[in-house]
C-alpha atoms as a PDB file:
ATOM      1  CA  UNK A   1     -91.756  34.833-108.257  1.00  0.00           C
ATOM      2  CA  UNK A   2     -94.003  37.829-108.935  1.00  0.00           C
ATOM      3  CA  UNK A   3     -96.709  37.455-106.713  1.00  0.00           C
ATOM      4  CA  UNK A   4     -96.400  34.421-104.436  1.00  0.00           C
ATOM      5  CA  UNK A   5     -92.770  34.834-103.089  1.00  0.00           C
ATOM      6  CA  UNK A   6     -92.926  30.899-102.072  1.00  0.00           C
ATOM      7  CA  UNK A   7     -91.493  27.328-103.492  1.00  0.00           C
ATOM      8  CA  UNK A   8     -93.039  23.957-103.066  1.00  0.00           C
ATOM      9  CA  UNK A   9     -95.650  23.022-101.648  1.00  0.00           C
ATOM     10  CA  UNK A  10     -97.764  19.870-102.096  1.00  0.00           C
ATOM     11  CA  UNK A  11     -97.423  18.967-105.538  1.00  0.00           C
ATOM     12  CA  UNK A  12     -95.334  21.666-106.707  1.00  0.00           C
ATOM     13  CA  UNK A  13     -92.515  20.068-104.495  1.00  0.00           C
ATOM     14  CA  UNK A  14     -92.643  16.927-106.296  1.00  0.00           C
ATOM     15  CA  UNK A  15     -92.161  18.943-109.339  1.00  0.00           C
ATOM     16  CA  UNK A  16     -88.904  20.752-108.259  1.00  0.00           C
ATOM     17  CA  UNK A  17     -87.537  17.500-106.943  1.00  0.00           C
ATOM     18  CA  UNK A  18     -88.035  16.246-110.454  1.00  0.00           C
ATOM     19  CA  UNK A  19     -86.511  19.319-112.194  1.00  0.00           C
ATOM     20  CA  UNK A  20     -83.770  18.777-109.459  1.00  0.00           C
ATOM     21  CA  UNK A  21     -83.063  15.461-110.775  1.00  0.00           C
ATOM     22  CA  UNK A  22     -82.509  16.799-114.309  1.00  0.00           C
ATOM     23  CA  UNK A  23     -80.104  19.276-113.227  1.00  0.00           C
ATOM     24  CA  UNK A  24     -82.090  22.413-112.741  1.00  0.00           C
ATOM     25  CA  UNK A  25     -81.735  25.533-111.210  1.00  0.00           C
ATOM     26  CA  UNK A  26     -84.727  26.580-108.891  1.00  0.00           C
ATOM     27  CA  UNK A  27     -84.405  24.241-106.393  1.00  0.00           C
ATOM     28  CA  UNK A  28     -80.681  24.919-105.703  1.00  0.00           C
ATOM     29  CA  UNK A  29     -81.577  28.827-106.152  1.00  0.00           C
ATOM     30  CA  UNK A  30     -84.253  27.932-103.428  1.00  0.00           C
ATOM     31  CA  UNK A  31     -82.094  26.762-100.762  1.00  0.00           C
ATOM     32  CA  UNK A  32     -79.856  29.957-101.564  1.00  0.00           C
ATOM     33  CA  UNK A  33     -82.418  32.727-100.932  1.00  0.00           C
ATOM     34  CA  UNK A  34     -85.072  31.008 -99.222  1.00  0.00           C
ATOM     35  CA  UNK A  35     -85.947  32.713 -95.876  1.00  0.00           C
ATOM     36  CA  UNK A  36     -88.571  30.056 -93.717  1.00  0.00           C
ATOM     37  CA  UNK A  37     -88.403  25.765 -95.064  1.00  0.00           C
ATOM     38  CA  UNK A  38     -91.105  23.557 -93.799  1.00  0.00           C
ATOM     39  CA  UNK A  39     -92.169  20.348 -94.365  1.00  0.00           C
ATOM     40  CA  UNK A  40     -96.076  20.761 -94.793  1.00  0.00           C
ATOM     41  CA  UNK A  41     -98.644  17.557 -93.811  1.00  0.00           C
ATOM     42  CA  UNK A  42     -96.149  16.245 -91.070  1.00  0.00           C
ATOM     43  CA  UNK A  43     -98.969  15.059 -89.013  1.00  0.00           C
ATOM     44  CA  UNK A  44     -99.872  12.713 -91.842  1.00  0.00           C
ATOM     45  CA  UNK A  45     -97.796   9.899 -93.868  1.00  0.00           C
ATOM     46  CA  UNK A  46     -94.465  10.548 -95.681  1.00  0.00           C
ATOM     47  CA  UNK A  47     -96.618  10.408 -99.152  1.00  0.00           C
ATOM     48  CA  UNK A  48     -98.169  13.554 -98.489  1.00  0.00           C
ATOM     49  CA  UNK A  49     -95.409  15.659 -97.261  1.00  0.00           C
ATOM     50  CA  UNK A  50     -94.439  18.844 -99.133  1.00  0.00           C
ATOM     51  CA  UNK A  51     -91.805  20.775 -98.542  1.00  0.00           C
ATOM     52  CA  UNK A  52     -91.915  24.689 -98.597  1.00  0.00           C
ATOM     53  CA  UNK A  53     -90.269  27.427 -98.459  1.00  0.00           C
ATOM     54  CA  UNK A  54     -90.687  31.529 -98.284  1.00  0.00           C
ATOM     55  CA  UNK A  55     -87.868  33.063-100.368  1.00  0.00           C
ATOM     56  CA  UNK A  56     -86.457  36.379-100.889  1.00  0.00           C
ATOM     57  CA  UNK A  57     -87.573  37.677-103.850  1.00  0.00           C
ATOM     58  CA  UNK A  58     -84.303  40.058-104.196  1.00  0.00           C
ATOM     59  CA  UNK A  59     -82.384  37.034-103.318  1.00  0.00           C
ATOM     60  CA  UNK A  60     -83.526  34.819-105.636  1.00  0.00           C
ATOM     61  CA  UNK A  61     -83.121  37.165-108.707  1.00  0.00           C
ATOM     62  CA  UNK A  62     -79.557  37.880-107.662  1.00  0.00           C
ATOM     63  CA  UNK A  63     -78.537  34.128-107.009  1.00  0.00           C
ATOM     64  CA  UNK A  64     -80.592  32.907-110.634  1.00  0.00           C
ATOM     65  CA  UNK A  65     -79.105  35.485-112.449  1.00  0.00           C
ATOM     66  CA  UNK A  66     -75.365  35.069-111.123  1.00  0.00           C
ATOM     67  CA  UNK A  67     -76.123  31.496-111.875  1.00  0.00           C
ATOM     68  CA  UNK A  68     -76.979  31.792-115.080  1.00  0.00           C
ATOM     69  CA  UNK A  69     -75.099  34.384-116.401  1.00  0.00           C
ATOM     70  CA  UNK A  70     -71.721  32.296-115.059  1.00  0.00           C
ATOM     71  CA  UNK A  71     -72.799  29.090-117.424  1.00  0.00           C
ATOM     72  CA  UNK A  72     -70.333  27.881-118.821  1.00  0.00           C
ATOM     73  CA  UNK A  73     -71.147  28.382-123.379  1.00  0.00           C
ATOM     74  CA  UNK A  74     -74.482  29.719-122.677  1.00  0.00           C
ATOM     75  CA  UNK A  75     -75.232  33.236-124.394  1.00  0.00           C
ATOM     76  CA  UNK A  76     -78.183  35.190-122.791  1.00  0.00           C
ATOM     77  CA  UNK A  77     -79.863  38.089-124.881  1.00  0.00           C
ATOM     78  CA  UNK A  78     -82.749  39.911-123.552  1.00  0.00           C
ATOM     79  CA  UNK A  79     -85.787  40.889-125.805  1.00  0.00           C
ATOM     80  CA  UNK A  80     -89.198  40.572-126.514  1.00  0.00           C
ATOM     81  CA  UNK A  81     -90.708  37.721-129.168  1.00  0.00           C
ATOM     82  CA  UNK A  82     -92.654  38.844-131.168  1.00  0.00           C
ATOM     83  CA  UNK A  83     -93.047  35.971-133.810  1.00  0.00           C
ATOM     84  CA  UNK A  84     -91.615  32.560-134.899  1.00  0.00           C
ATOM     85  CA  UNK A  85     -89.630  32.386-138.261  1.00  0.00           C
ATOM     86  CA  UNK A  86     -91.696  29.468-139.809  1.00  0.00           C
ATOM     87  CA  UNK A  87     -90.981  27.104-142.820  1.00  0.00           C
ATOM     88  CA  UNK A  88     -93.524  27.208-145.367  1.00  0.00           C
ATOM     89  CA  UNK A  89     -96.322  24.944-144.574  1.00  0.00           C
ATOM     90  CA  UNK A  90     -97.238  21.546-145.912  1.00  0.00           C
ATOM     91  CA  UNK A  91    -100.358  22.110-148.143  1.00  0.00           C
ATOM     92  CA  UNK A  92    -102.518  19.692-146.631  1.00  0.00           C
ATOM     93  CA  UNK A  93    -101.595  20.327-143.492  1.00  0.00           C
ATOM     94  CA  UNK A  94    -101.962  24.287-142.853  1.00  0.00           C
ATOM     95  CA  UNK A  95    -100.339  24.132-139.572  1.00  0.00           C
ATOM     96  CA  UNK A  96     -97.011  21.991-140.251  1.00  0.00           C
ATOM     97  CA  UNK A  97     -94.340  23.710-140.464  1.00  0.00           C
ATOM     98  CA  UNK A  98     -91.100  23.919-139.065  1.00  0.00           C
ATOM     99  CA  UNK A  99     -89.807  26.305-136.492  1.00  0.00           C
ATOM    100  CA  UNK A 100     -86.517  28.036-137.854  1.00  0.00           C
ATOM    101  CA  UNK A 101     -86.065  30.883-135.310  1.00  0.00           C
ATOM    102  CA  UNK A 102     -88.134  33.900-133.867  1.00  0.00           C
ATOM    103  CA  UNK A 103     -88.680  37.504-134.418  1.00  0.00           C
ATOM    104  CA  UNK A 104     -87.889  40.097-131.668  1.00  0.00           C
ATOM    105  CA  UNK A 105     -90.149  42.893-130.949  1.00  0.00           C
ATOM    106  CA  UNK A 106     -86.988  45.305-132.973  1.00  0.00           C
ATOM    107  CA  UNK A 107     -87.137  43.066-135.896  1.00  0.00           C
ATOM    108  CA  UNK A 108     -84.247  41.894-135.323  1.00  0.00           C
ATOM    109  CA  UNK A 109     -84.031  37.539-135.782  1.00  0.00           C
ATOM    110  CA  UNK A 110     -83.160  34.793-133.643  1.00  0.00           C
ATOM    111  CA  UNK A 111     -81.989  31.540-135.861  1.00  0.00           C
ATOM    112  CA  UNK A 112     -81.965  27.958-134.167  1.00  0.00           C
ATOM    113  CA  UNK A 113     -82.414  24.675-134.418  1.00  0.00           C
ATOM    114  CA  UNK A 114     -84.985  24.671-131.677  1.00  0.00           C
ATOM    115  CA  UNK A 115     -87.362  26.944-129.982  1.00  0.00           C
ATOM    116  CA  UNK A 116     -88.677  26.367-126.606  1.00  0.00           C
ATOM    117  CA  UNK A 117     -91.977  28.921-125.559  1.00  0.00           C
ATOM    118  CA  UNK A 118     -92.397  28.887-122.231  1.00  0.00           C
ATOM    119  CA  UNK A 119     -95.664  31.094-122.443  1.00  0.00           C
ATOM    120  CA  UNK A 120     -96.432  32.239-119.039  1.00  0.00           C
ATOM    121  CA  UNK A 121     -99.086  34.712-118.205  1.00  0.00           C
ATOM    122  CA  UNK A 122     -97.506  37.237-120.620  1.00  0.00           C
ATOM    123  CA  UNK A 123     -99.459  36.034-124.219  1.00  0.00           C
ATOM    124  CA  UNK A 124    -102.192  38.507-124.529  1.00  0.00           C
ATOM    125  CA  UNK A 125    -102.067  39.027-121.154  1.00  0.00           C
ATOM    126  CA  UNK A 126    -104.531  41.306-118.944  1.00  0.00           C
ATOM    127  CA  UNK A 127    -104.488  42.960-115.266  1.00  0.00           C
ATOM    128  CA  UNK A 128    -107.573  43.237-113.814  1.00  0.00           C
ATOM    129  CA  UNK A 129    -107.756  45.792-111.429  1.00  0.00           C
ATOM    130  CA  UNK A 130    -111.226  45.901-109.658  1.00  0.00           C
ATOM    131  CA  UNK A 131    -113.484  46.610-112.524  1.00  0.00           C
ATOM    132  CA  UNK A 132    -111.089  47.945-114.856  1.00  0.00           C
ATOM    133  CA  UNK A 133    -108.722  45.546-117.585  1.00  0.00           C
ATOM    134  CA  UNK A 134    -106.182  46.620-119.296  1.00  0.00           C
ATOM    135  CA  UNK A 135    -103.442  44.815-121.401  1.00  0.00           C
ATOM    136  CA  UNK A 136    -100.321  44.246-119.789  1.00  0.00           C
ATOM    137  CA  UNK A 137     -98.069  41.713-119.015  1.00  0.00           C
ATOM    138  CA  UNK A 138     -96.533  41.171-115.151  1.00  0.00           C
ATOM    139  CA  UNK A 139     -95.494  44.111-113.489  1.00  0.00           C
ATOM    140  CA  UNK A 140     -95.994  46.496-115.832  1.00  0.00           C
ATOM    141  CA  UNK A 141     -94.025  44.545-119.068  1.00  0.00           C
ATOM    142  CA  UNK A 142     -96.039  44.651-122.200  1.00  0.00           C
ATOM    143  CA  UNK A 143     -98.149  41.650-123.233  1.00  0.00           C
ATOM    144  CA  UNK A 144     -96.937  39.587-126.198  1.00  0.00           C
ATOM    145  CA  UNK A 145     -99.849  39.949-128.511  1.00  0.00           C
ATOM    146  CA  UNK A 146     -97.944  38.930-131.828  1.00  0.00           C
ATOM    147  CA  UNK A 147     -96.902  35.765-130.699  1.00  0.00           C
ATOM    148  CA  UNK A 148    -100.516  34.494-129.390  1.00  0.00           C
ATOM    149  CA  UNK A 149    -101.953  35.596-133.121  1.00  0.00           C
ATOM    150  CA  UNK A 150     -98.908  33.388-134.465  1.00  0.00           C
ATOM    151  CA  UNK A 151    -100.022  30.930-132.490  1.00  0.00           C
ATOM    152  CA  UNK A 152    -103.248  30.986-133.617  1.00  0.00           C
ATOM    153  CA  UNK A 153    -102.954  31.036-136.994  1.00  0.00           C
ATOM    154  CA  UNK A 154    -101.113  27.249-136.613  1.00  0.00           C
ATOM    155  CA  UNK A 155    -104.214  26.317-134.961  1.00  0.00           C
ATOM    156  CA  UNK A 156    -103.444  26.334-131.309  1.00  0.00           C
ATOM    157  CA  UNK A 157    -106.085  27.488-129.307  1.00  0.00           C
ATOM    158  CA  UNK A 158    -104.829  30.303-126.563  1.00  0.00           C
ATOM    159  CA  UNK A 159    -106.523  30.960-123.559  1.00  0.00           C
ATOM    160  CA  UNK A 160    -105.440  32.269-120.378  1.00  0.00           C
ATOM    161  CA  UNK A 161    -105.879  31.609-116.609  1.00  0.00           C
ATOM    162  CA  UNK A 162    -106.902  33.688-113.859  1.00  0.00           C
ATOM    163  CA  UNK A 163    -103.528  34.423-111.305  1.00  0.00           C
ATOM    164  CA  UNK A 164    -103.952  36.201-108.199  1.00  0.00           C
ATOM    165  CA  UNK A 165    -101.939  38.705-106.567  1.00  0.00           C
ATOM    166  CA  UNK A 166    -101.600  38.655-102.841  1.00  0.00           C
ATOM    167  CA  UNK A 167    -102.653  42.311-101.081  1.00  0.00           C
ATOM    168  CA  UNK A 168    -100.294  44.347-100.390  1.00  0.00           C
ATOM    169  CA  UNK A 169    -100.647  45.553 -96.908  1.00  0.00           C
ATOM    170  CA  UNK A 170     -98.489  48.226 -94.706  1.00  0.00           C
ATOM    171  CA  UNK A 171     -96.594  46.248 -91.726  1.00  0.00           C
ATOM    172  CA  UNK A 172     -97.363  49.066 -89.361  1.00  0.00           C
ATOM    173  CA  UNK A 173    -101.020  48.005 -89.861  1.00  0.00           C
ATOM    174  CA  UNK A 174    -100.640  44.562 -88.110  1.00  0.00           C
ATOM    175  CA  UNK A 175    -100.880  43.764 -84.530  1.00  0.00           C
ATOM    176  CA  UNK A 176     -98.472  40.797 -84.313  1.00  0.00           C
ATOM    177  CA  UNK A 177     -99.158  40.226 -80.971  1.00  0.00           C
ATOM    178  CA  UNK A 178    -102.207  38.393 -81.584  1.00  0.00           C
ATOM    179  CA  UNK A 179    -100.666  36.347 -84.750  1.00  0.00           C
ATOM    180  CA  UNK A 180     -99.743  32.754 -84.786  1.00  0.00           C
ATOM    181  CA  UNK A 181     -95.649  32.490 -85.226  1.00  0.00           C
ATOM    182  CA  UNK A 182     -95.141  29.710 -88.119  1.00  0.00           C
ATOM    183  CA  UNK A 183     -91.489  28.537 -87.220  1.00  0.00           C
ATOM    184  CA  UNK A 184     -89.613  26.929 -89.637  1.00  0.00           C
ATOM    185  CA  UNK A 185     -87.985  23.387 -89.343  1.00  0.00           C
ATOM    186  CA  UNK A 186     -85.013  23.430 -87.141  1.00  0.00           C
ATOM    187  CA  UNK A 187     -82.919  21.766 -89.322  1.00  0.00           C
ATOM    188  CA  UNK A 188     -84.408  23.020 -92.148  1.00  0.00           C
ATOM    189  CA  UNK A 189     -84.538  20.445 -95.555  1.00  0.00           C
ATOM    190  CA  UNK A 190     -83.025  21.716 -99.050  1.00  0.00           C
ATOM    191  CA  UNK A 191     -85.053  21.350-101.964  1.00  0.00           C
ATOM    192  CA  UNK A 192     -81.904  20.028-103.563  1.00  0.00           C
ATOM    193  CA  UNK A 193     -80.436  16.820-103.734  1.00  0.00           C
ATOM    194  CA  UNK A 194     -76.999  18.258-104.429  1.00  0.00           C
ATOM    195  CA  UNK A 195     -77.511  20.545-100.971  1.00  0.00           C
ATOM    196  CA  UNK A 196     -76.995  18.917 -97.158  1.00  0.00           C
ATOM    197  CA  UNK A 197     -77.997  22.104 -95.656  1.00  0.00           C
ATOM    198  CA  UNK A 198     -79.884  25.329 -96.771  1.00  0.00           C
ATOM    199  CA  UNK A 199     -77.816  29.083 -96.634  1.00  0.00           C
ATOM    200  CA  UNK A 200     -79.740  30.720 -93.357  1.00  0.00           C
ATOM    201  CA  UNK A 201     -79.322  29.421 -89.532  1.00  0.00           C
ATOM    202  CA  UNK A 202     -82.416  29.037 -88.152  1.00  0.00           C
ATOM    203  CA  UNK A 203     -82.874  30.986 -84.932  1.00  0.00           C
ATOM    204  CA  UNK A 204     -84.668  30.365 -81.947  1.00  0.00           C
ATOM    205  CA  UNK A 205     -88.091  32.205 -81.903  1.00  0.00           C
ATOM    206  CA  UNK A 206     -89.590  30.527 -78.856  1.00  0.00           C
END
């Protein structure tokens, strides 16, 4: 939720259904902290619906963090990756190898049975800013350059993809007078399956 403070949308609300339905979290995070829900492509046939929704940032941290730090045998330890502990390699096969644990950016070790990388936009990352780059990773967090050289060396080929940030722009700036009013759905639909009803009353705006 760095840049686009939004949920759903078509496509990416048939995805959170999906993690829904395997007992994930951002869809019943969503319909704690969202702030407008709409059901895009009404005009059209139920198969190309999408629901959305505009969440509260600040919200959304609070409720997924809450969450998560209240599951139930689930230890959470916050640190930097720097490189997988590997198993040494098969000899004909350079890149097989087995995946023991990972390396934090103190040197400290991780040991498991499994690692999952989610990679993000933080492996060698870079913020363009007009003309000028610089490494970086979002919001000012260092990139992870160890862990994309790791990565290469087993033979997986990193590259990255553009992400835009929405301008910034002052409110006082804006003549809302002349603005189209987007008004959410009156009930509003959760994102959940587990949810009836979203957290916020919608209020009249007419």
């Amino acid at each position: 939720m760095s840049c686009n403070p939004s949920f759903g949308g078509i496509g990416k609300g048939h995805l959170m259904r999906e993690v829904d339905a395997l007992d994930g979290l951002c869809s019943r995070i969503c319909d704690q902290s969202g702030v407008h829900y709409k059901v895009l492509n009404r005009r059209k046939g139920p198969a190309v619906w999408g629901l959305r929704a505009q969440i509260d940032r600040k919200l959304y941290k609070q409720n997924m963090q809450k969450e998560i730090l209240n599951t139930p045998l689930l230890t959470v330890q916050e640190g930097a990756v720097e490189d997988l502990i590997l198993t040494e390699p098969e000899p004909e096969h350079t890149g097989k190898c087995r995946v023991s644990g990972v390396v934090l950016v103190d040197g400290s070790t991780v040991y498991a049975e499994s690692v999952i990388l989610t990679t993000g936009t933080f492996l060698r990352g870079m913020i363009v800013i007009g003309l000028e780059t610089h490494p970086a990773g979002r919001l000012g967090d260092q990139p992870s350059i160890g862990l994309a050289q790791t990565l290469e060396k087993l033979g997986f080929v990193v590259g990255r993809l553009k992400t835009g940030t929405p301008p910034r722009i002052a409110k006082e700036s804006i003549n809302f007078s002349i603005l189209n009013k987007h008004i959410p759905d009156n009930p509003s639909i959760p994102f959940s399956f587990t949810n009836e009803t979203v957290w916020i009353k919608i209020l009249s705006l007419h």
